[in-house]
N, C-alpha and C. Protein backbone atom coordinates (compact mmCIF):
# COMPACT_ATOMS: atom_id res chain seq x y z
N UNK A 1 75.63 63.99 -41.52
CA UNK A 1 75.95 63.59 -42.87
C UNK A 1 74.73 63.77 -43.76
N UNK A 2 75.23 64.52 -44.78
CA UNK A 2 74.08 64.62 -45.80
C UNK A 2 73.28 63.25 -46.61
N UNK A 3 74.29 62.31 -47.13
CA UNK A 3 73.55 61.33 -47.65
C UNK A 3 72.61 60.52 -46.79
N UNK A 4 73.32 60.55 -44.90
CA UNK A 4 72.73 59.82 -44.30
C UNK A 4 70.84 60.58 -44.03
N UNK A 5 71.06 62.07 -44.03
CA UNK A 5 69.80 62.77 -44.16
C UNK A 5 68.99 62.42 -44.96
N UNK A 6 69.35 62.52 -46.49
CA UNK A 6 68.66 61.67 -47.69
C UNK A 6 67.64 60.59 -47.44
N UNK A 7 68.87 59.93 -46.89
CA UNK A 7 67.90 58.57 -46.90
C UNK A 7 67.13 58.48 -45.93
N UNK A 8 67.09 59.09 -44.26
CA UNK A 8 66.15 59.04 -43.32
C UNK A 8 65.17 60.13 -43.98
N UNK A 9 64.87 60.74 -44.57
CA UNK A 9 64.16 61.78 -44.90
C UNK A 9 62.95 60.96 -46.07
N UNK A 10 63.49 59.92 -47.24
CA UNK A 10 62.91 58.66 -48.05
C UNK A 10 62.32 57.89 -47.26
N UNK A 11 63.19 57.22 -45.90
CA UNK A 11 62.34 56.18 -45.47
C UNK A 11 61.06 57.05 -44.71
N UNK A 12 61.14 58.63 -43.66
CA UNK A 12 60.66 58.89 -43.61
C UNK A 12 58.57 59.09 -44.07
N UNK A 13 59.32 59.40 -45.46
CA UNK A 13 58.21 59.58 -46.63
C UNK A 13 57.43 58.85 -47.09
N UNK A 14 58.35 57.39 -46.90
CA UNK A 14 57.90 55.97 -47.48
C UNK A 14 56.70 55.61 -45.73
N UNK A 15 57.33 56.26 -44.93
CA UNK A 15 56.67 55.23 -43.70
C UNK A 15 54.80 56.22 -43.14
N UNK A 16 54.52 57.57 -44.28
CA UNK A 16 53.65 58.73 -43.48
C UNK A 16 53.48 59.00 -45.23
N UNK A 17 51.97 59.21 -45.58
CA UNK A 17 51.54 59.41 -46.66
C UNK A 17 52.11 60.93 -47.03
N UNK A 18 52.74 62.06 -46.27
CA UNK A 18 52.85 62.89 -46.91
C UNK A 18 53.51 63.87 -45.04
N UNK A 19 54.45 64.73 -45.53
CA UNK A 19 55.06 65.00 -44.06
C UNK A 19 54.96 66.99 -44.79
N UNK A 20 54.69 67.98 -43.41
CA UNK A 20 55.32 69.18 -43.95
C UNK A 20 56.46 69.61 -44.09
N UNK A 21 57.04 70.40 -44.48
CA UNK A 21 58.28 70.88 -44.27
C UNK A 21 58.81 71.02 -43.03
N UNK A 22 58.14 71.33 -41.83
CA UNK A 22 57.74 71.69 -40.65
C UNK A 22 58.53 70.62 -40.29
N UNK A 23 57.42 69.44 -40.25
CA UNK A 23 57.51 67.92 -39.48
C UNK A 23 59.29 67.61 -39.97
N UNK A 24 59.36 67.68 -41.10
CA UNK A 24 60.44 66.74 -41.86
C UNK A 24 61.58 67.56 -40.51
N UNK A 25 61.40 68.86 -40.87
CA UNK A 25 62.56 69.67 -40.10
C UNK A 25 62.79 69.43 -38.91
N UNK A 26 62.09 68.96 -37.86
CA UNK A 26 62.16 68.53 -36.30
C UNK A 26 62.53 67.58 -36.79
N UNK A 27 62.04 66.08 -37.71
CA UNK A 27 62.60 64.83 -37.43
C UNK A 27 63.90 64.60 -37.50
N UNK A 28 64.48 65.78 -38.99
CA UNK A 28 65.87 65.68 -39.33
C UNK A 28 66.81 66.60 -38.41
N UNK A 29 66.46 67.42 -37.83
CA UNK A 29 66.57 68.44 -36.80
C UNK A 29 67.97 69.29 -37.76
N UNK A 30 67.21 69.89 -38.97
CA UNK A 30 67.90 70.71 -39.84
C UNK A 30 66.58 71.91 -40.09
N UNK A 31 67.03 73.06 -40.79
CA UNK A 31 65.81 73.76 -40.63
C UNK A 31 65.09 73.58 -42.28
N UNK A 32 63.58 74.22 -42.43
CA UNK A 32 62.97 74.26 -43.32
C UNK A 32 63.53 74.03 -45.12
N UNK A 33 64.76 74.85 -44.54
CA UNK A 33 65.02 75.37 -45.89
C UNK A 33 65.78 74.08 -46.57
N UNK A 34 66.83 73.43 -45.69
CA UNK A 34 67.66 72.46 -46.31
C UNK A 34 66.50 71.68 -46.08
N UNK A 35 65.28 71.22 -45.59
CA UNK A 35 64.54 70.26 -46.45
C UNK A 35 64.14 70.76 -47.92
N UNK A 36 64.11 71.85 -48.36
CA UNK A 36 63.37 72.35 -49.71
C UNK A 36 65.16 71.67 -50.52
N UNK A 37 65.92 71.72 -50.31
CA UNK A 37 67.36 72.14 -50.90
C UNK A 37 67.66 70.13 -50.86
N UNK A 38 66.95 69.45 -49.91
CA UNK A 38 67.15 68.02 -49.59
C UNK A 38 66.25 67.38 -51.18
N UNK A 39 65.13 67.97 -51.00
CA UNK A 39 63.70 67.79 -51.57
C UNK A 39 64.12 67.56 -53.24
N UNK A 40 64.91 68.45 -53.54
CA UNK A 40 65.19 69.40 -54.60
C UNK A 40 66.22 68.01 -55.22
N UNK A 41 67.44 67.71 -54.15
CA UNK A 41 68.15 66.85 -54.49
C UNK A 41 67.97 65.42 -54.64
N UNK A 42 67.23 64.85 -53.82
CA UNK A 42 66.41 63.91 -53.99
C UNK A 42 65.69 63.82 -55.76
N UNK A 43 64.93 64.16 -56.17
CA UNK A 43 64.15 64.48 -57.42
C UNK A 43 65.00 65.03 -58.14
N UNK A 44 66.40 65.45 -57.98
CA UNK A 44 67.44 65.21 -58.90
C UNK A 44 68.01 63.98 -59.94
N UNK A 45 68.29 62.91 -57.99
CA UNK A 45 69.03 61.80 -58.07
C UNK A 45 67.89 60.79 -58.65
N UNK A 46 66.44 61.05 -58.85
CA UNK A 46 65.45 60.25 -59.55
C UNK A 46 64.69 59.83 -58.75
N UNK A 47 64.42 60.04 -57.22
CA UNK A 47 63.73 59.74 -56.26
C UNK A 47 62.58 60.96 -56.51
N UNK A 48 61.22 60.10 -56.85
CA UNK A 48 59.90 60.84 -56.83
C UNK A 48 59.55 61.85 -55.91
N UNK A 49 59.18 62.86 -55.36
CA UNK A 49 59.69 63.68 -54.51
C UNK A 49 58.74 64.62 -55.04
N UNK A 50 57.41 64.41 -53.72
CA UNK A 50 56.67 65.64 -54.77
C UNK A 50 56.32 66.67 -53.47
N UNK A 51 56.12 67.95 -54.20
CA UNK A 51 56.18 68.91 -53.00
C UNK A 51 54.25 69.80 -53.35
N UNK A 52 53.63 69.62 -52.16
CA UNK A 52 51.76 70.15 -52.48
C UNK A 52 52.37 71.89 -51.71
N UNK A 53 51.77 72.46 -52.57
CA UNK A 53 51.87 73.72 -51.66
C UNK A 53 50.40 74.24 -51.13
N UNK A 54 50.42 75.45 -49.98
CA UNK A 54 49.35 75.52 -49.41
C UNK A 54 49.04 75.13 -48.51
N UNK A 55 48.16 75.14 -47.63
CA UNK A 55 47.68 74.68 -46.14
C UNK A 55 47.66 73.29 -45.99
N UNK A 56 46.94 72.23 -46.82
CA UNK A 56 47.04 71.00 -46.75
C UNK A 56 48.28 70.48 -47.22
N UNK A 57 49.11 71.20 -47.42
CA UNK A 57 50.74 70.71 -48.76
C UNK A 57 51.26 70.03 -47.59
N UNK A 58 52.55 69.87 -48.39
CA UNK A 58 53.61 68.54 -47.77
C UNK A 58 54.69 68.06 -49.08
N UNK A 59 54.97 67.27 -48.58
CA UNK A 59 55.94 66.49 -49.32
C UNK A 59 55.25 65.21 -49.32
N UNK A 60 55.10 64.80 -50.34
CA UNK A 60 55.03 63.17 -50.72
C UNK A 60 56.29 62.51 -51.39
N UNK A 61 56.17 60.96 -51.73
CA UNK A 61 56.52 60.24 -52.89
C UNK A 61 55.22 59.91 -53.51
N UNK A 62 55.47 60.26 -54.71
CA UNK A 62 54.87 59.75 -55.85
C UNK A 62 54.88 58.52 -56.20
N UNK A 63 53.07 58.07 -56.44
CA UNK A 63 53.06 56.80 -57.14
C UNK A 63 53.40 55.58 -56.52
N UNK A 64 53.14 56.36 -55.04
CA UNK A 64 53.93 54.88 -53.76
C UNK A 64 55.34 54.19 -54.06
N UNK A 65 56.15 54.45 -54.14
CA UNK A 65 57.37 54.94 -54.74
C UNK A 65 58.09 54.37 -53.05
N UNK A 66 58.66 52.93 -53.59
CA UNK A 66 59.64 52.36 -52.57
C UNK A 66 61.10 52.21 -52.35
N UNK A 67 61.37 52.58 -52.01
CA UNK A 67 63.03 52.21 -51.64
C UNK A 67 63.59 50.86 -51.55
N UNK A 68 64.53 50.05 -52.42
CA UNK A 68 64.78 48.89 -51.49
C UNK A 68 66.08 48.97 -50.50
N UNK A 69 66.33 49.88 -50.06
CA UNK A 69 67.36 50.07 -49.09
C UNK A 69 67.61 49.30 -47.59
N UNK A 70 68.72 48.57 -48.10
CA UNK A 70 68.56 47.26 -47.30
C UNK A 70 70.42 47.55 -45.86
N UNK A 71 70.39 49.36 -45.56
CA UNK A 71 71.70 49.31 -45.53
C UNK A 71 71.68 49.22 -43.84
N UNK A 72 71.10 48.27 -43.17
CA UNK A 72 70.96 47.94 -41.65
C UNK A 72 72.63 47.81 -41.02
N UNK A 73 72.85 48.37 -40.43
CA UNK A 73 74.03 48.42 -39.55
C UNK A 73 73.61 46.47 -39.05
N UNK A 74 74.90 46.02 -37.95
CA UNK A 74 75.11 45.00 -37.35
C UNK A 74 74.10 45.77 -36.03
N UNK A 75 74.16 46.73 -35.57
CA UNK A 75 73.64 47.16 -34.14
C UNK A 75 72.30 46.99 -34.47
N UNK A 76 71.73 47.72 -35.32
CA UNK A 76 70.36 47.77 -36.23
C UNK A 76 69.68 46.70 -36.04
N UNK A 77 70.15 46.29 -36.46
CA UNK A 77 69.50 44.71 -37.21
C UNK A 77 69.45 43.68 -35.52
N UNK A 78 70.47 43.41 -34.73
CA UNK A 78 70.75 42.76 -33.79
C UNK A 78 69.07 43.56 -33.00
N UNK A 79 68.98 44.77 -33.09
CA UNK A 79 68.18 45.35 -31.84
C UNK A 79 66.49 44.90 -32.88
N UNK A 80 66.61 45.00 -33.84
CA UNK A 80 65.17 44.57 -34.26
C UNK A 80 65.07 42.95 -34.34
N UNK A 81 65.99 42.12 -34.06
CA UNK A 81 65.57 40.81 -33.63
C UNK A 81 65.43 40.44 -32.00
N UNK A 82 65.57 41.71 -31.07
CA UNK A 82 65.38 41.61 -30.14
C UNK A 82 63.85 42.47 -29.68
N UNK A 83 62.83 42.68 -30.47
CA UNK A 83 62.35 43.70 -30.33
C UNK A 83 60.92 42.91 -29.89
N UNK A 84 61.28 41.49 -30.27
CA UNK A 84 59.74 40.97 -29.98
C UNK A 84 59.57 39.95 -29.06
N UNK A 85 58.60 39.66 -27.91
CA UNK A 85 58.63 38.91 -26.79
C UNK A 85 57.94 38.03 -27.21
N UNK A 86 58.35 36.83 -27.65
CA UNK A 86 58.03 35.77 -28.20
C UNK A 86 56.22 35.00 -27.48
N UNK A 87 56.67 35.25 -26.12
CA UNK A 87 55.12 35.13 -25.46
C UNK A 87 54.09 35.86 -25.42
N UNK A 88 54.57 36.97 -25.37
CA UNK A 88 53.23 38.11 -25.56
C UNK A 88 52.91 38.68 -26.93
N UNK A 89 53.52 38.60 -27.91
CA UNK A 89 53.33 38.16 -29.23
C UNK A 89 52.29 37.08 -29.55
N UNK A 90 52.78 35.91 -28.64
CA UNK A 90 51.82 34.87 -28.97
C UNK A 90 50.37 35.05 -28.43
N UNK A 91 50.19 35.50 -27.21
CA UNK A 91 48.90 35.72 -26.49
C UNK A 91 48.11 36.47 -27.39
N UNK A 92 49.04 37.52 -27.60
CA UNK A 92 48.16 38.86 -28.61
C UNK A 92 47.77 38.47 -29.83
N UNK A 93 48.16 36.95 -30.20
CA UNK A 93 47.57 36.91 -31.66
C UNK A 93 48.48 37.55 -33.09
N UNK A 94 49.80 37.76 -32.47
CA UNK A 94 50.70 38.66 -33.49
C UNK A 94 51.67 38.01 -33.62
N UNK A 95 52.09 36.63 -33.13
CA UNK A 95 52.83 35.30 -33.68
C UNK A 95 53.35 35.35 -34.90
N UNK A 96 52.78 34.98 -36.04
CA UNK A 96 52.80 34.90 -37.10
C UNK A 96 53.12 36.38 -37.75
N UNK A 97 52.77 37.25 -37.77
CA UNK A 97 52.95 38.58 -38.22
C UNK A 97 54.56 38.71 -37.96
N UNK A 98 54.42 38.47 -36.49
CA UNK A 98 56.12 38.91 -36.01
C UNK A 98 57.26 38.07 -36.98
N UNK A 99 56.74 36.73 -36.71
CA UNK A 99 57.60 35.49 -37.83
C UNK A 99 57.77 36.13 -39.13
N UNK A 100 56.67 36.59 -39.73
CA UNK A 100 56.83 37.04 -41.53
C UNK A 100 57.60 38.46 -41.52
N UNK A 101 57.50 39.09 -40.10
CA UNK A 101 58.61 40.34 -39.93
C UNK A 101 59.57 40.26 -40.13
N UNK A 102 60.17 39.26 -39.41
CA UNK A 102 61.20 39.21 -38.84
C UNK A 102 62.48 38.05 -40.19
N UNK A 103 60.77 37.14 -40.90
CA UNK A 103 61.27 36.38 -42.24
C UNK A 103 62.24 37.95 -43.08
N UNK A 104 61.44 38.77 -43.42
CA UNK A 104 61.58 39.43 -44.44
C UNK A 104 62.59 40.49 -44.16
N UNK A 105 62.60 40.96 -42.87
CA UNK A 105 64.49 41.65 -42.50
C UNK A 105 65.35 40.72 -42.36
N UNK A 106 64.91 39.15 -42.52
CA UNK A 106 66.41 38.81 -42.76
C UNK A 106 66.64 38.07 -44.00
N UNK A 107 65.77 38.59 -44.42
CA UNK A 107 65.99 37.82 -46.49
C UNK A 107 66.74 39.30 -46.80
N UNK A 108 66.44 40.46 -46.39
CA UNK A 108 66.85 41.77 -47.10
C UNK A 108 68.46 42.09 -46.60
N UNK A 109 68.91 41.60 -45.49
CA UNK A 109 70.04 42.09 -45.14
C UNK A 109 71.12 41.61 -45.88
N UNK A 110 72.07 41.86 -45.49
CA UNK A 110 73.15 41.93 -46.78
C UNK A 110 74.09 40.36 -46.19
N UNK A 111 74.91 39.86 -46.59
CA UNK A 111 74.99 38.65 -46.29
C UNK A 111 75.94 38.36 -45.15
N UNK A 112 77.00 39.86 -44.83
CA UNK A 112 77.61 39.94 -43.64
C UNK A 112 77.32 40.09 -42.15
N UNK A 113 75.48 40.24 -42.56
CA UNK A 113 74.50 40.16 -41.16
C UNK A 113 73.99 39.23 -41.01
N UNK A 114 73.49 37.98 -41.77
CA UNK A 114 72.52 37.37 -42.07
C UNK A 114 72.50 36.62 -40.93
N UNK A 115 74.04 36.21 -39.85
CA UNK A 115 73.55 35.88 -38.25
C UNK A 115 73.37 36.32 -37.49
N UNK A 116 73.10 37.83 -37.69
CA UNK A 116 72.51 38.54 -36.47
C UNK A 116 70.88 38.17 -35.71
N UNK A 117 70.15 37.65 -36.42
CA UNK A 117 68.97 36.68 -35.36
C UNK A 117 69.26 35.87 -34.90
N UNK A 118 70.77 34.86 -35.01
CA UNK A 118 71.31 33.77 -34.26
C UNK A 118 72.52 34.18 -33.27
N UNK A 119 72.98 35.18 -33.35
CA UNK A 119 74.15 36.18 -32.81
C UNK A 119 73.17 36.55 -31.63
N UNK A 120 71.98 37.10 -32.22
CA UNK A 120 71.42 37.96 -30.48
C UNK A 120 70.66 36.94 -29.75
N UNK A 121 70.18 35.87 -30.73
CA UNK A 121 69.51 34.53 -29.59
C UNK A 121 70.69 33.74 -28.76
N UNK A 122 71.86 33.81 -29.07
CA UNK A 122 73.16 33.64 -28.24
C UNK A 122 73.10 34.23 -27.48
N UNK A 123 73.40 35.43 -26.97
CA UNK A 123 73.57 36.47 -26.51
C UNK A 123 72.59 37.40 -25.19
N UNK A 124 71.18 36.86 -25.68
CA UNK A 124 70.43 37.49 -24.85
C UNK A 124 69.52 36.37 -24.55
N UNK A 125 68.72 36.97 -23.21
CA UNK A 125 67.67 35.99 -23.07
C UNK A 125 66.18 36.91 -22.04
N UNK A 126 65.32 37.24 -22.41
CA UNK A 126 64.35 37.91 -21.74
C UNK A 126 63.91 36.79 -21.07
N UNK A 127 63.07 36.45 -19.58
CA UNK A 127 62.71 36.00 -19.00
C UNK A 127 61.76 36.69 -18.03
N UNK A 128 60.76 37.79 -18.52
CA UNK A 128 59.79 38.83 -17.67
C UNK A 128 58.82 38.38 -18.01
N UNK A 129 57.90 38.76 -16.80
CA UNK A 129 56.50 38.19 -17.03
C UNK A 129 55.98 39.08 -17.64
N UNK A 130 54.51 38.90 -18.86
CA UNK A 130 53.98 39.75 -19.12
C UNK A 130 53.32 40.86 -18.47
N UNK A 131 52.89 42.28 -18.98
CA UNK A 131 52.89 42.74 -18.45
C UNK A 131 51.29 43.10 -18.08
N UNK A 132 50.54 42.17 -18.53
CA UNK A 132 48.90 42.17 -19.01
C UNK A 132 48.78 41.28 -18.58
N UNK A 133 49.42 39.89 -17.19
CA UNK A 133 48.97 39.35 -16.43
C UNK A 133 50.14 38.95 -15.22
N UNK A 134 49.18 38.19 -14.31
CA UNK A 134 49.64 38.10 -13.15
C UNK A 134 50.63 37.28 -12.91
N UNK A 135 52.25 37.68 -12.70
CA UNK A 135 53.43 36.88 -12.74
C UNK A 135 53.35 35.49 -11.39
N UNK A 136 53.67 34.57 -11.95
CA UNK A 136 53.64 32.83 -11.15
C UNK A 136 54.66 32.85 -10.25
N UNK A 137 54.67 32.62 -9.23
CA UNK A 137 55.88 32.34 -8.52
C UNK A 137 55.97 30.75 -8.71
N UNK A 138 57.06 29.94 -8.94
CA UNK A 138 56.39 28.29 -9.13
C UNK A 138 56.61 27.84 -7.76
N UNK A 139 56.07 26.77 -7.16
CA UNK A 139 55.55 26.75 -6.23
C UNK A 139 56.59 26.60 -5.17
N UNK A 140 57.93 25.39 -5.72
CA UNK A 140 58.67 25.37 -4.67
C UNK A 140 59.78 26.38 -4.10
N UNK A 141 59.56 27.28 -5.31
CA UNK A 141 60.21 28.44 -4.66
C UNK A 141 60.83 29.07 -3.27
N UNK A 142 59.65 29.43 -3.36
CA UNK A 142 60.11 30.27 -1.43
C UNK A 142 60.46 29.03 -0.33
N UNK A 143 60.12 27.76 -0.48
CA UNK A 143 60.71 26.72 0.65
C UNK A 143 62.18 26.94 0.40
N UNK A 144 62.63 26.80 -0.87
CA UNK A 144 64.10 26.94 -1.32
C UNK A 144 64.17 27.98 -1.04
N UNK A 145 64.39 29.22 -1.75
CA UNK A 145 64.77 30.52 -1.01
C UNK A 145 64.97 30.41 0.40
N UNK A 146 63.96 29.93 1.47
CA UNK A 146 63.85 30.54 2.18
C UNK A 146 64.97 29.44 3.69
N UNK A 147 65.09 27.95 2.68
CA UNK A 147 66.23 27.18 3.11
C UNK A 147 67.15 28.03 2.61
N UNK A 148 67.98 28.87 1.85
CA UNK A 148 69.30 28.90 1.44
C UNK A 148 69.59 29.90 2.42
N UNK A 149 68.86 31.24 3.42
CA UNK A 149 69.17 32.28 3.93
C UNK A 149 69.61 33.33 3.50
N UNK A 150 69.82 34.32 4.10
CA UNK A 150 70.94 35.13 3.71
C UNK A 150 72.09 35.06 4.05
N UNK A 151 72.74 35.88 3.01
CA UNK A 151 74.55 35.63 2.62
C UNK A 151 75.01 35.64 4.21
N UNK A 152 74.53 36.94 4.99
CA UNK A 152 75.23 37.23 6.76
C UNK A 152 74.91 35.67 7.18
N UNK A 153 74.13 35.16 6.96
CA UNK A 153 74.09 33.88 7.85
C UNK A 153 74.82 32.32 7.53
N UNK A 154 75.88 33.19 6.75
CA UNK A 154 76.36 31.72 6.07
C UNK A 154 78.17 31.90 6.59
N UNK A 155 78.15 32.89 7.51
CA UNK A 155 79.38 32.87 8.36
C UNK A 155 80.44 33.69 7.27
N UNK A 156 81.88 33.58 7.63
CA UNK A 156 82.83 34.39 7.19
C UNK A 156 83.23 33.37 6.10
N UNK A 157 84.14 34.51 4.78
CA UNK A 157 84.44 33.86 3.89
C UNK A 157 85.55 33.37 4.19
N UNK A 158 85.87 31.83 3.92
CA UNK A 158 87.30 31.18 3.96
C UNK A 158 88.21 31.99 3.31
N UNK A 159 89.92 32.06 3.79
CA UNK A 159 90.32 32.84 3.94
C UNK A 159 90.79 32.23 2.39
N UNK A 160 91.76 33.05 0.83
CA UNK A 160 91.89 32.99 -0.14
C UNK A 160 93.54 32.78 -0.36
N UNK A 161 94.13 31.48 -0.52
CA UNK A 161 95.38 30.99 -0.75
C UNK A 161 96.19 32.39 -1.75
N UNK A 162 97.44 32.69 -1.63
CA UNK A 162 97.99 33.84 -2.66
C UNK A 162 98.47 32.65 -3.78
């Protein structure tokens, strides 16, 4: 879809001070030319859209030139509130960063998402040890485990009433 090109091609622009024709063309996986013909339309519709020619050229936005395009799918949105491990976030010192992230995609979404950070904390639950230290076994563990056996040693299954 063309409009959907548009707009990955903006956020693109918005997220890399300046992309070639080249780059844009692998990301959008269209060739050179419909980025010049994208470029063109864009800076039609009033989106700043500036094109450097020459060895160092590219495509920019002008004038730091933001989008407020707030059009996150339900899948979208659900997978970027799952994106951060609440503990290793915290170790790393990126706590707070993640919180004001995660504040500000859900002030922007549109109001038919707005429980998708309470939809996927329903829904999911990570429980892995980090991966930058040494996972705990807690202690009474393996006595238990190692009382319950295995399944073969717990005899045949009672037979199932029709």
């Amino acid at each position: 879809m063309r409009a959907a090109r548009l707009i990955k091609m903006v956020l693109l622009l918005q997220s890399r001070p300046s992309m070639t024709a080249a780059e844009l063309a692998a990301e959008l996986e269209v060739s050179e030319r419909t980025i010049t013909r994208d470029a063109l339309a864009l800076s039609e519709a009033g989106v700043p859209v500036y094109a450097d020619r020459g060895r160092a050229g590219g495509y920019r936005l002008v004038g730091g030139y933001r989008t407020r395009l707030t059009g996150l799918a339900r899948g979208e949105a659900e997978a970027l509130f799952l994106s951060g491990l609440p503990g290793a976030l915290r170790d790393m010192g990126l706590e707070d960063a993640a919180s004001a992230a995660r504040l500000k995609v859900s002030a922007a979404l549109l109001p038919s998402l707005r429980d998708a950070p309470d939809s996927v904390a329903q829904r999911f639950l990570l429980d892995a040890p980090g991966w930058y230290q040494e996972p705990e076994t807690p202690e009474l563990l393996p006595p238990v485990a190692g009382g319950l056996g295995r399944p073969d040693d717990l005899g045949p299954l009672p037979a199932r009433r029709p």
